[in-house]
C-alpha atoms as a PDB file:
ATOM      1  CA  UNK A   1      18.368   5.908   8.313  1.00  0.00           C
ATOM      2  CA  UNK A   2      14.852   5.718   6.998  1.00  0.00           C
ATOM      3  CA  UNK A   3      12.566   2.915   6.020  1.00  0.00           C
ATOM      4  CA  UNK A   4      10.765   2.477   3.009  1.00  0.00           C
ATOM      5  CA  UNK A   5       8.149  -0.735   2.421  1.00  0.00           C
ATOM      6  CA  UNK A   6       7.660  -0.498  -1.509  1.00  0.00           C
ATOM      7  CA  UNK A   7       5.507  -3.150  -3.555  1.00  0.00           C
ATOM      8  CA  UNK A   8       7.845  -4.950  -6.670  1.00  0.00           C
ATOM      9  CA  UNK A   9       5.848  -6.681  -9.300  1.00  0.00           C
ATOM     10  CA  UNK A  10       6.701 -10.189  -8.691  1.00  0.00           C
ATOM     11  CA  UNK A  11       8.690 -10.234 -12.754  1.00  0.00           C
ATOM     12  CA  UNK A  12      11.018  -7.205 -11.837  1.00  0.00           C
ATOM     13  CA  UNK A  13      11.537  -8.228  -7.837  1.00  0.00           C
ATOM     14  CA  UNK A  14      15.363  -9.939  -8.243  1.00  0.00           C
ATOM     15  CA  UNK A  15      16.650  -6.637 -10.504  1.00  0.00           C
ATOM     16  CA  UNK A  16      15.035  -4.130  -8.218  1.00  0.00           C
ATOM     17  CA  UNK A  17      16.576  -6.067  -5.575  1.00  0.00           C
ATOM     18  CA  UNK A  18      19.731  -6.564  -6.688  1.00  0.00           C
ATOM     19  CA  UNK A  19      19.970  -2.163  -7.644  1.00  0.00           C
ATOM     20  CA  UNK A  20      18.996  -1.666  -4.071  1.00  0.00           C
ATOM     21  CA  UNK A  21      21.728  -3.858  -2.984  1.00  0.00           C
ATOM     22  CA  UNK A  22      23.999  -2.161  -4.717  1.00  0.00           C
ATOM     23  CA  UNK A  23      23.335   1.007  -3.373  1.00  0.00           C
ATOM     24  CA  UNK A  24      23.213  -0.067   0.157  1.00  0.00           C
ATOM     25  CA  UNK A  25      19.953  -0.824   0.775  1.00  0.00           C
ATOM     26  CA  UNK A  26      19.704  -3.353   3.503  1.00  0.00           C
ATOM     27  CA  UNK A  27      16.422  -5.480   2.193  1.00  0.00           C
ATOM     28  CA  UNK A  28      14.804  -7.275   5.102  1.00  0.00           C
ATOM     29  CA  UNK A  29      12.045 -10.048   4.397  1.00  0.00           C
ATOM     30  CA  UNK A  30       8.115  -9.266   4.924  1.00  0.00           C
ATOM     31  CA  UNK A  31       7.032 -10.385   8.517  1.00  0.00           C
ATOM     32  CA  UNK A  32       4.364 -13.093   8.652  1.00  0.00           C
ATOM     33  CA  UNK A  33       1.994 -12.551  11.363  1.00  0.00           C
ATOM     34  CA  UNK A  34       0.460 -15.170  13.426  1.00  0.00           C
ATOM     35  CA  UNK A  35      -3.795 -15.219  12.518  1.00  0.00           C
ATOM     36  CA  UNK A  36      -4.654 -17.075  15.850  1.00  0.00           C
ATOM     37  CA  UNK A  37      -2.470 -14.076  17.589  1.00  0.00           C
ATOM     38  CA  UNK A  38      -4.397 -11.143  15.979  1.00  0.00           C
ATOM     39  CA  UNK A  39      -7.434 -13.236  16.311  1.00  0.00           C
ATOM     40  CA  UNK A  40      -6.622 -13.216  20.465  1.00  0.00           C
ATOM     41  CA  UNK A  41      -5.547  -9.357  20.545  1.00  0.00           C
ATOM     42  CA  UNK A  42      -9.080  -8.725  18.300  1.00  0.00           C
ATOM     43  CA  UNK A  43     -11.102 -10.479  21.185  1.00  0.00           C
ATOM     44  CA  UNK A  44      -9.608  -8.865  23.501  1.00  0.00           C
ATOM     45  CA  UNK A  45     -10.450  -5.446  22.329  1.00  0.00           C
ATOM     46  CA  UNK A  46     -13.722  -3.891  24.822  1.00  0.00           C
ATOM     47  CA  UNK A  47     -16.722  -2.521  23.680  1.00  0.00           C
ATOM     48  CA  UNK A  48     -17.865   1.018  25.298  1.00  0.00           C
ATOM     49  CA  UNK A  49     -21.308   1.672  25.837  1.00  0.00           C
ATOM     50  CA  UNK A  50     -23.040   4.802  25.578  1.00  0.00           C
ATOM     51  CA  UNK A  51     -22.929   5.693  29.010  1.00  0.00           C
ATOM     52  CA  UNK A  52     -19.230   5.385  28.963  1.00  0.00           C
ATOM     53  CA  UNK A  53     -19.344   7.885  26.121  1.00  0.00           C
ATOM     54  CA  UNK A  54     -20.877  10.892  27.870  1.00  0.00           C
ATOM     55  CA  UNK A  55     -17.727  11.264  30.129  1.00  0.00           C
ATOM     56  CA  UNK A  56     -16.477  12.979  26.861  1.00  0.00           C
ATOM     57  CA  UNK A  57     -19.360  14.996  26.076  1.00  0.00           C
ATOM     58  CA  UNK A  58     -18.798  17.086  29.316  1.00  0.00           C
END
């Protein structure tokens, strides 16, 4: 099985909806995702200096 995110105008979402159905399509709603959480993971993320760096240069 393969999945497929595709953007419906908001007019033709319930009859491109209801083809897929049809056909088997399994439609599963849009995930929300917590701000504050990607906010936290964001902060989280370090900063490498460019001594750090040079370990790849050699």
């Amino acid at each position: 099985m393969e999945r497929l995110t595709i953007d419906i105008p908001e007019e033709k979402s319930s009859q491109v909806k209801q083809i897929l159905k049809e056909l088997g399509v399994i439609i599963e709603p849009g995930k929300k995702k917590n701000i504050s959480e990607v906010r936290r993971k964001l902060a989280n993320i370090s900063v490498w200096s460019d001594e750090d760096l040079k370990v790849f240069e050699k």
